[in-house]
C-alpha atoms as a PDB file:
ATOM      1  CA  UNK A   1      11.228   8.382  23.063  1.00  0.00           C
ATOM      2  CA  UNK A   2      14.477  10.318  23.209  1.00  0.00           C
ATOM      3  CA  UNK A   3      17.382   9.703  20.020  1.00  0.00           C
ATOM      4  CA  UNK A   4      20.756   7.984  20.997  1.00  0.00           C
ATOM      5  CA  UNK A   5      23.057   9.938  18.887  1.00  0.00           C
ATOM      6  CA  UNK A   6      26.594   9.858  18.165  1.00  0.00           C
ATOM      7  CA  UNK A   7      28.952  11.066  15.164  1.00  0.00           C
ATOM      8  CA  UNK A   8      28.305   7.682  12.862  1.00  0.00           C
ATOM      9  CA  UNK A   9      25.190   6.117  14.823  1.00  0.00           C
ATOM     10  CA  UNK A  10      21.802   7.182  15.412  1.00  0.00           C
ATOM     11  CA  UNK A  11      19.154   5.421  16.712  1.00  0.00           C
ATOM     12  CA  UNK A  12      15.990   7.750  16.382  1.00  0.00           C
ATOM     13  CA  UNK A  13      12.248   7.696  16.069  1.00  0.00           C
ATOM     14  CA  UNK A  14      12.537  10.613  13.589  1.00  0.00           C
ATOM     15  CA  UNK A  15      12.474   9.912   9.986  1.00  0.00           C
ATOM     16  CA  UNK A  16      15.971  10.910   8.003  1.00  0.00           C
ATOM     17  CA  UNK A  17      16.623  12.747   4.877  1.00  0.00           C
ATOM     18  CA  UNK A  18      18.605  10.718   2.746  1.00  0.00           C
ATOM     19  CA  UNK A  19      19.806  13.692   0.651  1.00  0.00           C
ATOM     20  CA  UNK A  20      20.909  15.378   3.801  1.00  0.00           C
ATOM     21  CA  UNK A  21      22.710  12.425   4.820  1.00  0.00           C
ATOM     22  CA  UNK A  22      24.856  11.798   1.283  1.00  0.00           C
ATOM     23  CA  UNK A  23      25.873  15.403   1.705  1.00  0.00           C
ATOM     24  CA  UNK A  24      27.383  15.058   5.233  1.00  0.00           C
ATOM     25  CA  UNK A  25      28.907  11.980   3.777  1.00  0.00           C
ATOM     26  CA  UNK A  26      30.346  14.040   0.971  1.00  0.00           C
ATOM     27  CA  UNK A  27      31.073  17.506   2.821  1.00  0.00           C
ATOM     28  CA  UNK A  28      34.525  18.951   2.693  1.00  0.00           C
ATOM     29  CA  UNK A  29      35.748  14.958   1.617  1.00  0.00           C
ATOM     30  CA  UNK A  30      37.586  15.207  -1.549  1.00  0.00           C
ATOM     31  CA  UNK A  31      39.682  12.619  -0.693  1.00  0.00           C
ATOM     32  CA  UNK A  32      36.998   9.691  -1.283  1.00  0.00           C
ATOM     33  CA  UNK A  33      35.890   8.878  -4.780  1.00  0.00           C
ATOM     34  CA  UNK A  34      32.898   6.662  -3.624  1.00  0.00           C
ATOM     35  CA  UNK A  35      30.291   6.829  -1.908  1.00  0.00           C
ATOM     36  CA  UNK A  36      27.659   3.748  -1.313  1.00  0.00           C
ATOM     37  CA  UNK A  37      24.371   4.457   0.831  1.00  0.00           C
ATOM     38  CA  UNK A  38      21.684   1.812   1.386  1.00  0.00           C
ATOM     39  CA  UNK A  39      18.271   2.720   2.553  1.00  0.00           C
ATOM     40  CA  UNK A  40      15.333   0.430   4.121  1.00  0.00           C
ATOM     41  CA  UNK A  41      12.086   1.170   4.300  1.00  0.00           C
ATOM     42  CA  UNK A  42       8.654  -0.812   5.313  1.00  0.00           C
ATOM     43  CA  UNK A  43       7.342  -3.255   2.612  1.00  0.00           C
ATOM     44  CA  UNK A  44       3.699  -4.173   1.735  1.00  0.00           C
ATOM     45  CA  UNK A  45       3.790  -7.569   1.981  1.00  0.00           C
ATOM     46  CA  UNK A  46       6.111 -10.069   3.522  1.00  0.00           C
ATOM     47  CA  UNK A  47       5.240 -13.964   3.194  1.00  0.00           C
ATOM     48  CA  UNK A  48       2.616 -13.726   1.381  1.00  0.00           C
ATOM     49  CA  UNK A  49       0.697 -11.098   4.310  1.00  0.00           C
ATOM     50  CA  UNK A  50      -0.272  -7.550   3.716  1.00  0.00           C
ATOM     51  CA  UNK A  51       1.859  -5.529   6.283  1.00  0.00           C
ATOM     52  CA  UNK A  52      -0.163  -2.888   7.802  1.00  0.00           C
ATOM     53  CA  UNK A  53       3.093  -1.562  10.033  1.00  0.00           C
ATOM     54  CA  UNK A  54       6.209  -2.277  11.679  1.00  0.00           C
ATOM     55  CA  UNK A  55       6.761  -1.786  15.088  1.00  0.00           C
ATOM     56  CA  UNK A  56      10.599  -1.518  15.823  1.00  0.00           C
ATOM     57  CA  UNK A  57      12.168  -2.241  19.890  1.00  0.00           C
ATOM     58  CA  UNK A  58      15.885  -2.047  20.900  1.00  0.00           C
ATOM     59  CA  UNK A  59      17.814  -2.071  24.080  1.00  0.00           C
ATOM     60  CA  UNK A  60      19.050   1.420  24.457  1.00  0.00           C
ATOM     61  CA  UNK A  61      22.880   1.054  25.077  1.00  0.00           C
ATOM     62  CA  UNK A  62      23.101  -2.397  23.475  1.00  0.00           C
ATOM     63  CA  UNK A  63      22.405  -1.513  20.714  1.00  0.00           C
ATOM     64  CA  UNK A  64      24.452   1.365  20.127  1.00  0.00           C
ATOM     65  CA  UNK A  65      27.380  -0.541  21.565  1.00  0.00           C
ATOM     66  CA  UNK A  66      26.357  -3.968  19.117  1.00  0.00           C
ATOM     67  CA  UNK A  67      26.421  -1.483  16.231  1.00  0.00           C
ATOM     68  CA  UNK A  68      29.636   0.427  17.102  1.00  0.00           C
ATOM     69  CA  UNK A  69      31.143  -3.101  17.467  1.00  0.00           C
ATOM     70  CA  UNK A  70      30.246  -3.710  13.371  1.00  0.00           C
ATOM     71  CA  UNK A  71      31.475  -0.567  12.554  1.00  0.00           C
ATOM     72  CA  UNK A  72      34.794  -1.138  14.278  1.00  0.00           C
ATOM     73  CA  UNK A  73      35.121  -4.549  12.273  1.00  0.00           C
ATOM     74  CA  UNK A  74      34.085  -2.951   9.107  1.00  0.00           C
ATOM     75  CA  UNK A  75      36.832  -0.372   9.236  1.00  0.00           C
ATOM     76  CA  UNK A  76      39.392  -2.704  10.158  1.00  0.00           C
ATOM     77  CA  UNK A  77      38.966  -5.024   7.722  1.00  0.00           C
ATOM     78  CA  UNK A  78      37.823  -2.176   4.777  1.00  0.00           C
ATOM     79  CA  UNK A  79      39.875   1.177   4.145  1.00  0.00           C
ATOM     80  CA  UNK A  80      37.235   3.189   4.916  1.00  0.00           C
ATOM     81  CA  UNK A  81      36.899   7.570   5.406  1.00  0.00           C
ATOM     82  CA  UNK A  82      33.095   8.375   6.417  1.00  0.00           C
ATOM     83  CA  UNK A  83      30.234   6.003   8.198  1.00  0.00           C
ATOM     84  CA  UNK A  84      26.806   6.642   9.313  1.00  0.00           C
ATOM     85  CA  UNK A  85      24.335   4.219  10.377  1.00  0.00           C
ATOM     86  CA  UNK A  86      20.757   5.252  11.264  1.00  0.00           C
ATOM     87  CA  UNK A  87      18.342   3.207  12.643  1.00  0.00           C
ATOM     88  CA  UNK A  88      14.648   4.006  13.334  1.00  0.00           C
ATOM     89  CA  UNK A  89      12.205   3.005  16.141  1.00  0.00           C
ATOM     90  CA  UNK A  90       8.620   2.765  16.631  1.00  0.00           C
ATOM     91  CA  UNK A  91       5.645   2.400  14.731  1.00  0.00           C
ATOM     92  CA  UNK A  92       6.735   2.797  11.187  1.00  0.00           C
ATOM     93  CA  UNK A  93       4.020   2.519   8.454  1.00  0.00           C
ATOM     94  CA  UNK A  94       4.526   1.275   4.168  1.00  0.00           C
ATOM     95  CA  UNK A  95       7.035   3.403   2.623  1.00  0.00           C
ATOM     96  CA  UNK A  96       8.830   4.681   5.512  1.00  0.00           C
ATOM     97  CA  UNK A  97      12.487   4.482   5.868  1.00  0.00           C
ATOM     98  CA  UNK A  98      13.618   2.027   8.767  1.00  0.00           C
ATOM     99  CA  UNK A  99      18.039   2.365   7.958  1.00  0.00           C
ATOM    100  CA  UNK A 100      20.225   4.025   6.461  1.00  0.00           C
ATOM    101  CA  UNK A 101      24.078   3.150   5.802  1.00  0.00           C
ATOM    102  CA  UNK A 102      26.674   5.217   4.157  1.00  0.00           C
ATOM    103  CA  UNK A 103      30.104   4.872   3.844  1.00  0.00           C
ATOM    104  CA  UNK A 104      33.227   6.240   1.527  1.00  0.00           C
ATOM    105  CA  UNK A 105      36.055   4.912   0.959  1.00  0.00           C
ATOM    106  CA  UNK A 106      38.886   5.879  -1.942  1.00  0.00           C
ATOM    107  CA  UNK A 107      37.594   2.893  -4.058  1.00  0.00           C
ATOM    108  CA  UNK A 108      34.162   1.659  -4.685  1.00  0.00           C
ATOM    109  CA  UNK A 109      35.364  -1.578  -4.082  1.00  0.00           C
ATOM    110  CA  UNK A 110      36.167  -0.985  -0.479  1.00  0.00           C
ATOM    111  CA  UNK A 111      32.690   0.826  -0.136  1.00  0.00           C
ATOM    112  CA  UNK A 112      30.674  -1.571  -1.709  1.00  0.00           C
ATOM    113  CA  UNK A 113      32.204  -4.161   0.620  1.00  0.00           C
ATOM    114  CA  UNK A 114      31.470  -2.792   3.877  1.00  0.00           C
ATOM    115  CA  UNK A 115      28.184  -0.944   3.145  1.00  0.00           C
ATOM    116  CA  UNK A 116      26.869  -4.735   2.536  1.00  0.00           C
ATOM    117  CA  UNK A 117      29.041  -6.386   5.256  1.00  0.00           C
ATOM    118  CA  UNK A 118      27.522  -3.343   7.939  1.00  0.00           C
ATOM    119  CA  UNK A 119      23.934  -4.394   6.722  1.00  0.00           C
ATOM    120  CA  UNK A 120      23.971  -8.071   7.180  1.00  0.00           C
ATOM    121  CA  UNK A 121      25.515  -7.666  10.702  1.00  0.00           C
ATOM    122  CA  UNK A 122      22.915  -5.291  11.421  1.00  0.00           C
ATOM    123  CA  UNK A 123      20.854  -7.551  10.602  1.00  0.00           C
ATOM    124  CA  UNK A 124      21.542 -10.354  12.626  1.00  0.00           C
ATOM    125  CA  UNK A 125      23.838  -9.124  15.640  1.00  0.00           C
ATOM    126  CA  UNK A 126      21.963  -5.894  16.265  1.00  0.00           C
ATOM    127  CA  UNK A 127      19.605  -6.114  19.015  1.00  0.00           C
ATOM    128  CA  UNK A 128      16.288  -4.992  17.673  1.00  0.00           C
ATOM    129  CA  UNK A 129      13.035  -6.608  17.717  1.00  0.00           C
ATOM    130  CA  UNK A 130      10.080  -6.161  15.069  1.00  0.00           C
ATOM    131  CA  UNK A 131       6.454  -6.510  15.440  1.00  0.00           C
ATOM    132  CA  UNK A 132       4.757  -6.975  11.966  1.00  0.00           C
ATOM    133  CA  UNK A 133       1.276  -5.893  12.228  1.00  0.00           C
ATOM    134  CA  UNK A 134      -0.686  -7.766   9.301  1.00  0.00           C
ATOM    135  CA  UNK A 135      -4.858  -8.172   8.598  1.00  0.00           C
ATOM    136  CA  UNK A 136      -4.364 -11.296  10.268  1.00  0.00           C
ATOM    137  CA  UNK A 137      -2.989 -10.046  13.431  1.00  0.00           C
ATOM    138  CA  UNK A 138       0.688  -9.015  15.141  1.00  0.00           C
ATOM    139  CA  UNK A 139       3.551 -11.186  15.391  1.00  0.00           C
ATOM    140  CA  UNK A 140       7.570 -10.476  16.429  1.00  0.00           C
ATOM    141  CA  UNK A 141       9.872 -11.396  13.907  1.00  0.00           C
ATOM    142  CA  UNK A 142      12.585 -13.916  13.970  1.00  0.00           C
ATOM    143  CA  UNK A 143      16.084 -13.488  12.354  1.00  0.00           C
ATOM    144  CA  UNK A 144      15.568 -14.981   8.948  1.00  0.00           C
ATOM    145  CA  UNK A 145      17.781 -17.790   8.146  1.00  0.00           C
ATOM    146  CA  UNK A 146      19.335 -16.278   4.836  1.00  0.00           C
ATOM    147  CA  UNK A 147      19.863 -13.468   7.021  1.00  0.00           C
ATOM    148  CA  UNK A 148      22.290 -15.517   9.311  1.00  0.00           C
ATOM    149  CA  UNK A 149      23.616 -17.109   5.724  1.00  0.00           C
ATOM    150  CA  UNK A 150      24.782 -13.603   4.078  1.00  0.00           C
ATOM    151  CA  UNK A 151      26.211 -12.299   7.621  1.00  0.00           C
ATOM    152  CA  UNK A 152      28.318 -16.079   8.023  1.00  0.00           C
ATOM    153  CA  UNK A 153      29.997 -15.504   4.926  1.00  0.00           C
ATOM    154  CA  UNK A 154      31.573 -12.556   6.119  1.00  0.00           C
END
């Protein structure tokens, strides 16, 4: 599967470094005092099921363009310097990192703020599709309703 890359979003098969991705955030950018990163990675269980793996879909295109659109928001309403949003895809396994989202700002405030605000859009408005492969079997996951909650009160 090729990577769609651009400057602040990557959707990639590849695993990520987070270390390498808080010092791009932080290169040569005296001029933010905060930086807030969130990372996701494959649980064990969900609902009560061990997971075995996670198998991760998108619409190439879409998806980029669904996440730029977040990103867009987030900066308008958030004075923001830096973003970066990765996403993985494919067969992911416990432990592995699925998304990572930085973002500076002058003020933690700001940061804090958008870093959560990017996440529960992702979460909901991005279009990617999960298969959760359990002991009992594989099933695609739906958009949980506390999901839609957080990203309404935005």
């Amino acid at each position: 599967m090729t990577e769609n890359t651009s400057p602040e979003i990557s959707i990639q098969t590849t695993d990520f470094s987070l270390a390498d991705e808080v010092a791009l955030l932080e290169h040569e950018n005296a001029c933010d005092g905060a930086v807030v990163t969130f990372t996701g990675r494959v649980r064990d269980r969900n609902e009560g099921k061990h997971v075995t793996s996670l198998t991760l879909e998108h619409y190439p295109g879409m998806t980029e363009k669904s996440l730029a659109k977040i990103l867009c928001t987030a900066k308008v309403r958030w004075r923001l310097g830096r973003v970066k949003v990765i996403h993985r895809v494919g067969e992911l396994f416990i432990g592995d990192q699925i998304v990572f989202v930085g973002v500076t700002s002058k003020h933690r405030q700001d940061a804090f703020a958008a870093n959560e605000f990017i996440m529960d859009y992702l979460k909901v408005q991005a279009p990617f599709w999960k298969k959760e492969s359990t002991e009992q079997g594989n099933n695609w996951l739906d958009a949980k309703t506390s999901d839609e909650n957080k990203a309404a009160k935005w």
